[in-house]
PDB file of N, CA and C in Angstrom:
ATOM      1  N   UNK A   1       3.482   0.935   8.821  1.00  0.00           N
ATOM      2  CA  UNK A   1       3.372   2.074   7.957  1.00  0.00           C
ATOM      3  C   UNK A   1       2.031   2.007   7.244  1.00  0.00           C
ATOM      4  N   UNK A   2       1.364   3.275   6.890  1.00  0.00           N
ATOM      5  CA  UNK A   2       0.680   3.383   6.229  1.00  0.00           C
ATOM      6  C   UNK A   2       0.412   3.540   4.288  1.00  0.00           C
ATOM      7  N   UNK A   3      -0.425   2.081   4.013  1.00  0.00           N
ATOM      8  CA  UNK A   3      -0.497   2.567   2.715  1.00  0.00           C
ATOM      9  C   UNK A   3      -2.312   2.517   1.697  1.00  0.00           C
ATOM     10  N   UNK A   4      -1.825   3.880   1.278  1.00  0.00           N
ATOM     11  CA  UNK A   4      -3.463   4.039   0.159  1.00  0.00           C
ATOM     12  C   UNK A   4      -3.541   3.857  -0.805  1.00  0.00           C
ATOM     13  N   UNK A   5      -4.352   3.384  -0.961  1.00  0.00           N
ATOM     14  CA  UNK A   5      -4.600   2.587  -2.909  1.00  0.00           C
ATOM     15  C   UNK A   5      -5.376   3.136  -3.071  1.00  0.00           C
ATOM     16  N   UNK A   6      -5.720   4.005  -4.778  1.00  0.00           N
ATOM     17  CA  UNK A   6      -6.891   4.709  -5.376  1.00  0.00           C
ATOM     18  C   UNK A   6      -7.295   4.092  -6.139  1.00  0.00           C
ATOM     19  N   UNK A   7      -8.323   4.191  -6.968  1.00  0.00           N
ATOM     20  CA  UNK A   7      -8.866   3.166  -7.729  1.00  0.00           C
ATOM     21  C   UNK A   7      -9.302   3.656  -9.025  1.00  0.00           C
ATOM     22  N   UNK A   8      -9.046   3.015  -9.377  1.00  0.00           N
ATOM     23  CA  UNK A   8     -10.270   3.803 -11.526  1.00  0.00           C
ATOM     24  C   UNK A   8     -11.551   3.901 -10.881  1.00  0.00           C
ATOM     25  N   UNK A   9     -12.093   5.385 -11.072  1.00  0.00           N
ATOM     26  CA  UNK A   9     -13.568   5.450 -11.185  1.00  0.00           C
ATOM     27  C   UNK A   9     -14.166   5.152  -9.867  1.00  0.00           C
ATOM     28  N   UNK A  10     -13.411   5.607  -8.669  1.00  0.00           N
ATOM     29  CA  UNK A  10     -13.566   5.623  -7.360  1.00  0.00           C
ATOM     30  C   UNK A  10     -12.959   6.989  -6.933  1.00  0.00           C
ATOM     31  N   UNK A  11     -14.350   7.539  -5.593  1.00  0.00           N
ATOM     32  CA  UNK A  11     -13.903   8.316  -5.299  1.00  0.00           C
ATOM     33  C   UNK A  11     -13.091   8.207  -3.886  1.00  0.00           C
ATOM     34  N   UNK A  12     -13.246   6.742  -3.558  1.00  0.00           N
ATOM     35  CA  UNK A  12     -12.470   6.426  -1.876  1.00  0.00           C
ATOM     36  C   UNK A  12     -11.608   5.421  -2.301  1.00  0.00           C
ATOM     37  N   UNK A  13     -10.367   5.559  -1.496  1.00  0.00           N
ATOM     38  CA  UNK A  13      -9.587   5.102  -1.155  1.00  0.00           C
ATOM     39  C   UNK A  13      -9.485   3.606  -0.168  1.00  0.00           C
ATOM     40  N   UNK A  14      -8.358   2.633  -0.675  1.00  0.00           N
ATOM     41  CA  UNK A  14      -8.008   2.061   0.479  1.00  0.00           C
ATOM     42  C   UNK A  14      -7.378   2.166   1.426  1.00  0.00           C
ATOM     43  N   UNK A  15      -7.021   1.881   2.938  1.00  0.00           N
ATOM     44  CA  UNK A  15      -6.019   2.731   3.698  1.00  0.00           C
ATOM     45  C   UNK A  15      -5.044   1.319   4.263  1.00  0.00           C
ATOM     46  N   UNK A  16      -4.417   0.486   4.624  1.00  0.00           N
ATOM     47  CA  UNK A  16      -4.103  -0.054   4.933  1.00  0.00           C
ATOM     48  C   UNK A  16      -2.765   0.318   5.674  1.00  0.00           C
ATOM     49  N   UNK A  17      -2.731  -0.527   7.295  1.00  0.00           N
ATOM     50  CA  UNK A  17      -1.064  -0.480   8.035  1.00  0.00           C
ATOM     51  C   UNK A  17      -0.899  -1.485   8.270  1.00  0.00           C
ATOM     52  N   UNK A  18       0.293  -1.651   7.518  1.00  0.00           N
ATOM     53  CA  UNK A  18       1.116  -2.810   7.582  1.00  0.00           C
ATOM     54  C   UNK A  18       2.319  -2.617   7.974  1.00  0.00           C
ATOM     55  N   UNK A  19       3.055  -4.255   8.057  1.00  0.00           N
ATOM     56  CA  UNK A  19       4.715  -3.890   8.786  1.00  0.00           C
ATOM     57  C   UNK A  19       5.729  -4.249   7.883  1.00  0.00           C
ATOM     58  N   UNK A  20       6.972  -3.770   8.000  1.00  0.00           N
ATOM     59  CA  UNK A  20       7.936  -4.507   7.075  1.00  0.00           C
ATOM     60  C   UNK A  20       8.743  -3.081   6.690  1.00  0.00           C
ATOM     61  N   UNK A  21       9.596  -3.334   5.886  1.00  0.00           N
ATOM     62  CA  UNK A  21      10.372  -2.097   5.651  1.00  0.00           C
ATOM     63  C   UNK A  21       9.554  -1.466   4.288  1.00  0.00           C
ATOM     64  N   UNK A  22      10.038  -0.230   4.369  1.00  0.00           N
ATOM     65  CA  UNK A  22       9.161   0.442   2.766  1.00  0.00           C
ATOM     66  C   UNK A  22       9.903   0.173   2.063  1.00  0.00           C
ATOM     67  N   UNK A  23      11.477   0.001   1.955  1.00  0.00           N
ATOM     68  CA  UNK A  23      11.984   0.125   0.671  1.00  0.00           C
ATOM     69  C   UNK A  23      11.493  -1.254   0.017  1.00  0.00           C
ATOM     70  N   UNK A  24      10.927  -2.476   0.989  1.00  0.00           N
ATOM     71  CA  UNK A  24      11.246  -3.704   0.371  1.00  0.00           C
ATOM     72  C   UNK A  24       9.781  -3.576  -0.031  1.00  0.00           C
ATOM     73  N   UNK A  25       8.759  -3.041   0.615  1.00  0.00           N
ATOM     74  CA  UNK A  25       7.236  -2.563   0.087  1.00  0.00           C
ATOM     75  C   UNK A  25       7.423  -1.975  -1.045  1.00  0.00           C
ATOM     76  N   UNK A  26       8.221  -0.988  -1.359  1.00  0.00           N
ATOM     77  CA  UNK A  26       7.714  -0.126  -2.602  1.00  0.00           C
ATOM     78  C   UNK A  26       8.388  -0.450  -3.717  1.00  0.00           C
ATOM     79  N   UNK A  27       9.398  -1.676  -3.650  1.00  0.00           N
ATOM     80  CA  UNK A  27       9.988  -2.548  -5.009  1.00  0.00           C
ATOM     81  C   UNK A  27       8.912  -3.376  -4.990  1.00  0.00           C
ATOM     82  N   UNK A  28       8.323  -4.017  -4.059  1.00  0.00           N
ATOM     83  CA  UNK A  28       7.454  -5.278  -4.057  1.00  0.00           C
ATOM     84  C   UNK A  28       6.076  -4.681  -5.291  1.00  0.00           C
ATOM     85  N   UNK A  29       5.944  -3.424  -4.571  1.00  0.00           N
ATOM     86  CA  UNK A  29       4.699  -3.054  -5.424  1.00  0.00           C
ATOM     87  C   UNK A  29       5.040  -2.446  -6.798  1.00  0.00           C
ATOM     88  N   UNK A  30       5.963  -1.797  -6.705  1.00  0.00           N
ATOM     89  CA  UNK A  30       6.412  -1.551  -8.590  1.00  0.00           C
ATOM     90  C   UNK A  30       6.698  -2.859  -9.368  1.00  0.00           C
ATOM     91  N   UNK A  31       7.396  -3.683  -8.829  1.00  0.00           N
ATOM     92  CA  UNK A  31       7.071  -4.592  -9.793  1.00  0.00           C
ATOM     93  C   UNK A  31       5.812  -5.261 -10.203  1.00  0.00           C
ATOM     94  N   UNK A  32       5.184  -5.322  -9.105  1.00  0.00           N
ATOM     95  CA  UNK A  32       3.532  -5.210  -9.795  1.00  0.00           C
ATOM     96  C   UNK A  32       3.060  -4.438 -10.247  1.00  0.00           C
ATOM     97  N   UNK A  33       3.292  -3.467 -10.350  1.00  0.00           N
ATOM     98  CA  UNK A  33       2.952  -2.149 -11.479  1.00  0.00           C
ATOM     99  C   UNK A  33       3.530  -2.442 -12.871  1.00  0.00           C
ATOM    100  N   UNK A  34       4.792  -2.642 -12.744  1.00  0.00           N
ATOM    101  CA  UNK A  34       5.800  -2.719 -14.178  1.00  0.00           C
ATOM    102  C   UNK A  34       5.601  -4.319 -14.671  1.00  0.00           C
ATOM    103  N   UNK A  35       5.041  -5.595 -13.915  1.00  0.00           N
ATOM    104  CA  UNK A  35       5.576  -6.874 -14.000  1.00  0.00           C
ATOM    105  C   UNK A  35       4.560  -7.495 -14.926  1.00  0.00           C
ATOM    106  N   UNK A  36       4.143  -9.070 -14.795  1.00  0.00           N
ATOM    107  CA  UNK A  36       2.908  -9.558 -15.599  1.00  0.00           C
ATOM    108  C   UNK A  36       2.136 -10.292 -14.519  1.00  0.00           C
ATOM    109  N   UNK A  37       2.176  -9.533 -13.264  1.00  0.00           N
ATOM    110  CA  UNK A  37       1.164 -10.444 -12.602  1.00  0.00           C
ATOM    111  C   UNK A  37       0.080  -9.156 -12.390  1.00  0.00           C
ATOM    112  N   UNK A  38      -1.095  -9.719 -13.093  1.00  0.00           N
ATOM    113  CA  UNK A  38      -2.503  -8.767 -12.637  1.00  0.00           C
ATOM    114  C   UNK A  38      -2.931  -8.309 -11.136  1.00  0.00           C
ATOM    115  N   UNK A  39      -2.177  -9.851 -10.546  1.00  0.00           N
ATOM    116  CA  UNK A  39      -2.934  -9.100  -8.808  1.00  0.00           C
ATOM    117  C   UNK A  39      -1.591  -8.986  -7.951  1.00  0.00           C
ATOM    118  N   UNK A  40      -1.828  -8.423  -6.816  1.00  0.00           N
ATOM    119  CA  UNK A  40      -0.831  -7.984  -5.527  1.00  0.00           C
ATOM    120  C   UNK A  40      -1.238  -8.463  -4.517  1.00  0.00           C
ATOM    121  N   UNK A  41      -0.863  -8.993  -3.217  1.00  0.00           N
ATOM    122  CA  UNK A  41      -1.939  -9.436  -1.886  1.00  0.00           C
ATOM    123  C   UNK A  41      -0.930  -8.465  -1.185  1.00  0.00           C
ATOM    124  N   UNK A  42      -1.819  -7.328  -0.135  1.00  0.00           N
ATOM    125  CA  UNK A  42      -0.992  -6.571   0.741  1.00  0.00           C
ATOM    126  C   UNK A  42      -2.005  -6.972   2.122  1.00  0.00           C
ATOM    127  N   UNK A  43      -0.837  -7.582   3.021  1.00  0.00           N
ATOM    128  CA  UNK A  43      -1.855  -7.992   4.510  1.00  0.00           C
ATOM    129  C   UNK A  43      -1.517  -6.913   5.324  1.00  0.00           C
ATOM    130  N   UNK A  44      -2.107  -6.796   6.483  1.00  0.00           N
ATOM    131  CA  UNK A  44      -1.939  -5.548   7.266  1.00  0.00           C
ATOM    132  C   UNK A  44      -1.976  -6.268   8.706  1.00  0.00           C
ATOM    133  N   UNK A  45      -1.769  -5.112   9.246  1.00  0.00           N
ATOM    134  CA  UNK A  45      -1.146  -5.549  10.845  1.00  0.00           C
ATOM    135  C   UNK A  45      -1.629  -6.885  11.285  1.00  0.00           C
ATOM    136  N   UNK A  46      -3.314  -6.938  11.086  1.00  0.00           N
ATOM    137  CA  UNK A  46      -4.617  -7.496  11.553  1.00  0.00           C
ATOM    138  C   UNK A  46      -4.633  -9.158  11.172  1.00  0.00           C
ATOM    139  N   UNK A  47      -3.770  -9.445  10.218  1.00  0.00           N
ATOM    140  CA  UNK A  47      -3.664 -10.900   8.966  1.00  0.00           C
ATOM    141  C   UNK A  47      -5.029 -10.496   8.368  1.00  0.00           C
ATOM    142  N   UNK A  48      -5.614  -9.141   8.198  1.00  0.00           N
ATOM    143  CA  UNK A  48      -6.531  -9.614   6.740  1.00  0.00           C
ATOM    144  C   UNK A  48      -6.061  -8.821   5.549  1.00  0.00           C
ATOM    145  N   UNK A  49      -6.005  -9.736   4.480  1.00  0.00           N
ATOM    146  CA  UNK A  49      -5.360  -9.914   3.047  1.00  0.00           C
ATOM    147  C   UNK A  49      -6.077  -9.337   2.323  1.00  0.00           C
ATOM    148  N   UNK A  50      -5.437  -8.332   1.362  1.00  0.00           N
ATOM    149  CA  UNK A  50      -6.421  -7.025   0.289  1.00  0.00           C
ATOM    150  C   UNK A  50      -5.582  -7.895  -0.888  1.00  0.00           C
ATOM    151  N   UNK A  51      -6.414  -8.086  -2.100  1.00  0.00           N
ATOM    152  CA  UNK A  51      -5.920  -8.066  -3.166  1.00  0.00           C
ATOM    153  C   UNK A  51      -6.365  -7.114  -3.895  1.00  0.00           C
ATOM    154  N   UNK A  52      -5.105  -6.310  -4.734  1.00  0.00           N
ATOM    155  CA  UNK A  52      -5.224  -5.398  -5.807  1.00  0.00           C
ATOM    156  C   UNK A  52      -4.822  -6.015  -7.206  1.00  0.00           C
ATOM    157  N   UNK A  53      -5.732  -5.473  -8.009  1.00  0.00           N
ATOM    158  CA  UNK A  53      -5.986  -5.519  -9.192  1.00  0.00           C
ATOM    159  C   UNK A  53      -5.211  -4.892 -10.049  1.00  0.00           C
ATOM    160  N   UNK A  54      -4.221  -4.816 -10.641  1.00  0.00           N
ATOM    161  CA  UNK A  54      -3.644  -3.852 -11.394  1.00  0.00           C
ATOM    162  C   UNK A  54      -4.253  -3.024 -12.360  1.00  0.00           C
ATOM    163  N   UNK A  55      -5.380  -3.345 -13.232  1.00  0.00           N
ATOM    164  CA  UNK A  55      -5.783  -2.713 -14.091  1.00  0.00           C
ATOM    165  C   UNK A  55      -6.900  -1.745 -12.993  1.00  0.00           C
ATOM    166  N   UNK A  56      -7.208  -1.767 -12.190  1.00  0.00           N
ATOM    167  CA  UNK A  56      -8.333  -0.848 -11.278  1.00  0.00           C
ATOM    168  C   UNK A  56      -6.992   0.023 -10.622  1.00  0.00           C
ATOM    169  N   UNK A  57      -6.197   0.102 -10.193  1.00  0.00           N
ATOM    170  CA  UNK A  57      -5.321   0.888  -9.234  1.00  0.00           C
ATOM    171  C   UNK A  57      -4.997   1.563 -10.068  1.00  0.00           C
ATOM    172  N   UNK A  58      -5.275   2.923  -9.290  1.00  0.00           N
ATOM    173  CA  UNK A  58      -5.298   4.403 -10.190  1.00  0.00           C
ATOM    174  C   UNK A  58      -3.669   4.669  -9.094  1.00  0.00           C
ATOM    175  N   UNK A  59      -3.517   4.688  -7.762  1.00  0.00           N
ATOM    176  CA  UNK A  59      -2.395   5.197  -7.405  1.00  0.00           C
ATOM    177  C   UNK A  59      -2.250   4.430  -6.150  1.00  0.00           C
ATOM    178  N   UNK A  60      -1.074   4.221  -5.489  1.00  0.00           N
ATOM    179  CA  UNK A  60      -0.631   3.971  -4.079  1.00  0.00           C
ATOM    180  C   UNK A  60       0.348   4.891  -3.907  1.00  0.00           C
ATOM    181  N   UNK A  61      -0.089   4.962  -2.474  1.00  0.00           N
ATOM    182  CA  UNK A  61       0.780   6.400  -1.707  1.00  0.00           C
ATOM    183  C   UNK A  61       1.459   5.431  -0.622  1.00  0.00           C
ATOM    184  N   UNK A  62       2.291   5.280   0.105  1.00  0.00           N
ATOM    185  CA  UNK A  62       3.137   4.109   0.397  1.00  0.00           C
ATOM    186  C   UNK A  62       3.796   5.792   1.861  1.00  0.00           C
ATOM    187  N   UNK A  63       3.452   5.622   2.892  1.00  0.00           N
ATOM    188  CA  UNK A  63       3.766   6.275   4.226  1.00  0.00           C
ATOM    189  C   UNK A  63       5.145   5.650   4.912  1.00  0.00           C
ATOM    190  N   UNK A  64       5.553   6.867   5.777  1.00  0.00           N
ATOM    191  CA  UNK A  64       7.056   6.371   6.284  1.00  0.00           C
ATOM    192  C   UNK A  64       7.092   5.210   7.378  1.00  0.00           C
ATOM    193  N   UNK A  65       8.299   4.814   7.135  1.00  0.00           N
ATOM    194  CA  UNK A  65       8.475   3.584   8.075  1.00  0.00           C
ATOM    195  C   UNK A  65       8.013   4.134   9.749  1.00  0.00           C
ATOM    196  N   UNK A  66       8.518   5.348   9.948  1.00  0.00           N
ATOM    197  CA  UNK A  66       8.723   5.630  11.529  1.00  0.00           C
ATOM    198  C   UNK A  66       7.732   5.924  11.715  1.00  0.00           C
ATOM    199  N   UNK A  67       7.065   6.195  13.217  1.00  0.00           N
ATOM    200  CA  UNK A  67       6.091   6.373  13.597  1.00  0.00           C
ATOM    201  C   UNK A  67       5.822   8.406  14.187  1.00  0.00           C
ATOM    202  N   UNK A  68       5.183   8.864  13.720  1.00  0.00           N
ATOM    203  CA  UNK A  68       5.074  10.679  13.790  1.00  0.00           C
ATOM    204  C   UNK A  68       5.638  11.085  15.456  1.00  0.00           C
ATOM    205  N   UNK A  69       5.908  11.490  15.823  1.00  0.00           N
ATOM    206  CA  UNK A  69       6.027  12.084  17.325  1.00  0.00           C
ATOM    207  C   UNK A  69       5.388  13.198  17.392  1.00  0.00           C
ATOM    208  N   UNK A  70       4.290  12.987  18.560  1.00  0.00           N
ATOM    209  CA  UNK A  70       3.717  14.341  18.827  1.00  0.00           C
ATOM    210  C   UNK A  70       3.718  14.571  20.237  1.00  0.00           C
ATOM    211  N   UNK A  71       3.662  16.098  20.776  1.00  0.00           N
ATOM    212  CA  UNK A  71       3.906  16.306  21.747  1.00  0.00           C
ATOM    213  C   UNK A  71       5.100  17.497  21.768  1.00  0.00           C
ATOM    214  N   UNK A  72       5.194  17.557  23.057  1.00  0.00           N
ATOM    215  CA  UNK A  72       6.502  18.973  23.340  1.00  0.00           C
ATOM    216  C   UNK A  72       7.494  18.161  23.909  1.00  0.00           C
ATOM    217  N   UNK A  73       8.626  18.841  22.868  1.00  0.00           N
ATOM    218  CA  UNK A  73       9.800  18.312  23.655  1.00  0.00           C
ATOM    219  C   UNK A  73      10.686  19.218  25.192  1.00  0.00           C
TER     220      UNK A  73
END
């Protein structure tokens, strides 16, 4: 799934795809929003490791587990 991190005082985004379920992604990351740890490590498909900053992260947008289908049925 796909996820974007915005930043304070940035006009680009991070984009990252990673695996795992969202629901267990998007508790993982609110509690780093709501918790007392300043940083987050989110790895992506690839094993390379982003750390976010809590006080710089303006927003994460957190994409669906499944993958889009395109095409005619």
């Amino acid at each position: 799934m796909e996820i974007k991190v915005g930043f304070v005082h940035s006009p680009r985004e991070l984009s990252v795809n990673t695996e795992g379920e969202q629901a267990d992604l998007v508790s993982r990351l609110q509690g780093f929003l709501d918790g007392d740890d300043r940083t987050a490590v989110v790895e992506d498909t690839k094993g390379s490791r982003h750390i976010l900053v809590r006080e710089q992260v303006a927003y994460i947008e957190v994409g669906t587990s499944s993958p889009r289908t395109v095409g005619f049925i």
